[in-house]
Every structure is written in C-alpha cells, then in structure tokens.
Protein backbone atom coordinates (compact mmCIF):
# COMPACT_ATOMS: atom_id res chain seq x y z
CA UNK A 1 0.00 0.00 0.00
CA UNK A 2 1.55 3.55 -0.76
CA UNK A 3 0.42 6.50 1.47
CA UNK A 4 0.56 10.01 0.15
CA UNK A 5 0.74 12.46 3.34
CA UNK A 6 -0.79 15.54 3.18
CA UNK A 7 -0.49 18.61 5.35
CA UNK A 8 -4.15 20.30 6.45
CA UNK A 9 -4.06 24.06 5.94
CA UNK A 10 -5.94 27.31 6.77
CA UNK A 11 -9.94 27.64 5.61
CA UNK A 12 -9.84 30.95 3.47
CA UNK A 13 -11.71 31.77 0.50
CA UNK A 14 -9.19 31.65 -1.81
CA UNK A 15 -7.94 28.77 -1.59
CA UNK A 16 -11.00 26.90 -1.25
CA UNK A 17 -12.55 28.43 -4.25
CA UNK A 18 -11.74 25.79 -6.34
CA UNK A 19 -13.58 23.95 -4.17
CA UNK A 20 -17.14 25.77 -2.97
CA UNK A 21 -17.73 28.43 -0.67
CA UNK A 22 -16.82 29.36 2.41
CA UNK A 23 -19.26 30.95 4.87
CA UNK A 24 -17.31 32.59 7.64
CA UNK A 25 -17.98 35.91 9.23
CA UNK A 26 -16.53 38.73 7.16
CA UNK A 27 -13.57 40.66 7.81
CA UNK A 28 -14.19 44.70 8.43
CA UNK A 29 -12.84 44.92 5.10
CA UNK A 30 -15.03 42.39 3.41
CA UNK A 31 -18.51 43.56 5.50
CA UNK A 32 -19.81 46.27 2.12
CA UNK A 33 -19.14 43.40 -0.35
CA UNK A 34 -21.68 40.92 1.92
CA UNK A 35 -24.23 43.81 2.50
CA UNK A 36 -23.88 44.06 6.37
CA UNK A 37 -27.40 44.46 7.91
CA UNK A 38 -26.89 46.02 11.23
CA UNK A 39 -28.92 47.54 14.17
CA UNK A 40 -28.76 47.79 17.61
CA UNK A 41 -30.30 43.99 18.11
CA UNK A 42 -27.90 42.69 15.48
CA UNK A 43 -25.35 42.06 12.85
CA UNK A 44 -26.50 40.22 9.75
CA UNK A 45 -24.62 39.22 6.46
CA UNK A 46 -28.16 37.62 4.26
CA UNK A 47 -26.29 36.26 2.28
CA UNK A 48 -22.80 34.44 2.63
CA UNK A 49 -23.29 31.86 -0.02
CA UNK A 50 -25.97 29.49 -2.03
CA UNK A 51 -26.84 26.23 -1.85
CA UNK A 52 -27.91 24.78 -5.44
CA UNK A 53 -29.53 21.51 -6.35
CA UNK A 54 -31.27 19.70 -9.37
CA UNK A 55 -34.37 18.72 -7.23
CA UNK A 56 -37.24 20.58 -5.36
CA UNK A 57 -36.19 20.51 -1.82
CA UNK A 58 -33.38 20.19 0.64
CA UNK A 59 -33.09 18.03 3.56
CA UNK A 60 -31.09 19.12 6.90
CA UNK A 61 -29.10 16.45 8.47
CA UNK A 62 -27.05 16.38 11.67
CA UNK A 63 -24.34 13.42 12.31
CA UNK A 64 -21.79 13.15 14.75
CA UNK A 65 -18.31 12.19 13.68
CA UNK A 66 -16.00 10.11 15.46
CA UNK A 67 -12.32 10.90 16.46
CA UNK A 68 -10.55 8.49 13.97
CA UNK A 69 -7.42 7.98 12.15
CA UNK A 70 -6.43 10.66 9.81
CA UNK A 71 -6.26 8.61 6.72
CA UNK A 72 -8.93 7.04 4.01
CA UNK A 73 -8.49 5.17 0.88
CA UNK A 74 -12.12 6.61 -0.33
CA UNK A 75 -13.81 9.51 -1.72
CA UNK A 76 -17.31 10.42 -2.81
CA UNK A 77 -18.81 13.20 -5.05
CA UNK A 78 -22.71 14.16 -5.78
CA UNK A 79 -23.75 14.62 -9.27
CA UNK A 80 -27.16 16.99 -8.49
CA UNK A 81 -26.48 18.43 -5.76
CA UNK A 82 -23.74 20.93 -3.77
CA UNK A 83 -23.65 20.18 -0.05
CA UNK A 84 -23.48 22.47 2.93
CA UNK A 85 -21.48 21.00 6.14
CA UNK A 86 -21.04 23.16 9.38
CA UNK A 87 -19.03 21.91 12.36
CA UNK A 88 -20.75 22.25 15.61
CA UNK A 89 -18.65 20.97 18.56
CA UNK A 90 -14.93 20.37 17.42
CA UNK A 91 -13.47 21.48 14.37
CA UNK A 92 -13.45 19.47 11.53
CA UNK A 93 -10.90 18.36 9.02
CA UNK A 94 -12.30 17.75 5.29
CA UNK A 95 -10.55 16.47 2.00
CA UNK A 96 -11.18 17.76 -1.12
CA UNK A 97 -9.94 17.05 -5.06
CA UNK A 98 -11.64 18.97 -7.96
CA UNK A 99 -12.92 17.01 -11.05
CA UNK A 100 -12.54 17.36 -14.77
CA UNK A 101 -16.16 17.42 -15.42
CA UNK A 102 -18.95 14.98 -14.12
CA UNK A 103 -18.00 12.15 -15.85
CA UNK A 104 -18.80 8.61 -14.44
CA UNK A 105 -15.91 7.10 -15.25
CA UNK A 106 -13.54 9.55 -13.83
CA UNK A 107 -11.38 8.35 -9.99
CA UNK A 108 -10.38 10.50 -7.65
CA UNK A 109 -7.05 11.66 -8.15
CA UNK A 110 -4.57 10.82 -5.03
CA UNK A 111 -2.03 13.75 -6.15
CA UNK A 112 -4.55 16.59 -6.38
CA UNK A 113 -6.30 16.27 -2.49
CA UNK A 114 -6.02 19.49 -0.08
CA UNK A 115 -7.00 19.30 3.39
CA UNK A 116 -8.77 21.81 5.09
CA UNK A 117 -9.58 22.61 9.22
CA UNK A 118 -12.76 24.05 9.34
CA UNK A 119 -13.17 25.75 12.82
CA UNK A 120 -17.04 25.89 14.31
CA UNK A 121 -17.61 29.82 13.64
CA UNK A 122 -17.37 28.52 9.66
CA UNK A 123 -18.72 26.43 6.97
CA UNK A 124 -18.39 25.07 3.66
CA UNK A 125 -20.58 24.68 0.69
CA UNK A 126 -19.15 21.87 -1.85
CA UNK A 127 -19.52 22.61 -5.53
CA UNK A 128 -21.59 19.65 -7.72
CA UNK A 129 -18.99 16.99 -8.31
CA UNK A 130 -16.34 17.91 -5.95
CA UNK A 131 -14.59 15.00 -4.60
CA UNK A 132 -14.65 15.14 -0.58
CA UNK A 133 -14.98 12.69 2.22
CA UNK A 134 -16.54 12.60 5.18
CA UNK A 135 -15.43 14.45 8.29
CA UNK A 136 -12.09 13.91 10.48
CA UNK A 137 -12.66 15.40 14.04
CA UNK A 138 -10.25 17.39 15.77
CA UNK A 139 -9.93 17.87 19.47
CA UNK A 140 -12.97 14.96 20.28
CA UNK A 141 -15.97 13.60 18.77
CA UNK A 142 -17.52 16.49 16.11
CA UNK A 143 -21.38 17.38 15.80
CA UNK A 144 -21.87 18.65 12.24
CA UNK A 145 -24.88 19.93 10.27
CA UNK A 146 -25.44 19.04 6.78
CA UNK A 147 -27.48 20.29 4.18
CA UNK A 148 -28.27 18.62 0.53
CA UNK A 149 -30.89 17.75 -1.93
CA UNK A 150 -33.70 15.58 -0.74
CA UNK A 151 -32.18 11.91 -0.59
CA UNK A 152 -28.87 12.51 -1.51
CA UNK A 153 -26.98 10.14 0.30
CA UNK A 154 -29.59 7.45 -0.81
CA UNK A 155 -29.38 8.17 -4.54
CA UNK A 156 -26.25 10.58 -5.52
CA UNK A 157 -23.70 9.31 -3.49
CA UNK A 158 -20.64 8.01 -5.83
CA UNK A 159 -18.36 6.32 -3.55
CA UNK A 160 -14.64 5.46 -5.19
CA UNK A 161 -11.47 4.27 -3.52
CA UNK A 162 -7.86 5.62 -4.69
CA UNK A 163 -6.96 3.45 -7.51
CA UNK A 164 -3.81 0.28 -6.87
CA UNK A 165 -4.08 0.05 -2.66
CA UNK A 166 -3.05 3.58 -2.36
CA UNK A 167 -4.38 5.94 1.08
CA UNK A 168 -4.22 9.59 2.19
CA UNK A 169 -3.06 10.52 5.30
CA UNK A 170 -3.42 13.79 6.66
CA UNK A 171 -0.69 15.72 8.66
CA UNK A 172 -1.75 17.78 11.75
C-alpha cells in the first residue's frame, strides 16, 4: 500500500474556491461586499453563499463524527447536488480534489487532495462533483450539520477508492 501524506491548511476563500464556498464571518474589510445588515439587536450578512440543487427541496441532516485515524483510501462526489457541512462541537478536518467534469468514469485523483480545518464559527458549501470525504474530528468527537438535496446520500452518493491500494493521510 503507498500512502501520500498531506499537510491540512488554513480555511480561506481563496484557496477553497476551487472547491465551494466558504461561509465565515466577514472581515471589516469584506462587510460592504456581503451587505452588512446592522442595528442595535444585530449584525447580519443575508447572504454568505448558495446552496444549489437539481431537485425541489433540501433536507437538513445532523451526524456526529468520530475521532478516527487521519487517513482514508475513499472519496465520494454528488452529481445533483452541492452540499453544505457546518461543524458544531470540534473542528473538523475535510478532504477535497476537484474534477474534470462529471464524468462517471472519472477516480479520484490521489495527487490533487487538499485538506482543510474548518473551525465551528465557519462552513463550507461543496460545488456539484467535488470530490470530498466525510469528516475527520479534531480535538474529540464532532457534531456537524449538513445540508443537501432531498435523498442525496440514498441516490447521488458516488463512492470510489484511490486506484492500486493507495491511502491519504493527513498531517496535523
């Protein structure tokens, strides 16, 4: 088995544009381009990011995430559907490798994977075909919401290991 070790880095917009969005309170400098709302009862940003699917209706999830090992040998992608995951209790690492396009034949490419930490004052919103993998916890067991198309993980949920016996491991 070969194991490609990657190191996680900093959540910032740019480099998880690629990616999706991130959803993270503004900087000062940032709060005109999100059209701060703001009174004496509160601060609002309406409207950080979108969340896009082919069907009618979303479904809100909320799983719990185990501490684990920081490695996989799998990754998964949705065709219809971009996917919205917000760490509640720990911080969360995720994985993430563009794709060329949606086709069904394509693997997930072992070389191209970033890591991200995504602390619980943000959130990210996959793209449509993005690969990604399910949450690492950091620090402890991690409470996350998560927010796709009706039946997504039922129905557009392509699952693929790294091709020949090879795993990611991710660096703390």
């Amino acid at each position: 088995m070969s194991i490609r070790k990657i190191k996680v880095q900093k959540l910032t917009r740019e480099a998880f544009a690629p990616y999706g969005t991130v959803v993270d309170w503004p900087s000062e400098q940032e709060a005109d381009r999100f059209a701060l709302r703001s009174s004496d009862r509160f601060d609002f940003f309406p409207k950080l990011g979108s969340l896009a699917c082919d069907h009618d209706s979303m479904q809100v999830g909320i799983a719990t995430h185990y501490k684990r090992p920081y490695r996989t040998v799998n990754m998964e992608r949705h065709y219809h559907t971009e996917e919205l995951m917000v760490p509640l209790t720990n911080p969360i690492i995720l994985i993430f490798a563009k794709n060329d396009g949606l086709d069904p034949n394509e693997e997930p490419d072992i070389d191209k994977v970033e890591a991200f930490l995504i602390n619980t004052t943000q959130g990210v919103v996959v793209n449509t075909g993005v690969w990604h993998w399910t949450p690492f916890a950091v620090g402890g067991d991690s409470r996350i919401i998560c927010i796709f198309a009706e039946n997504t993980s039922a129905q557009d949920c392509d699952v693929r290991k790294f091709p020949d016996g090879q795993a990611l491991e991710i660096m703390v």
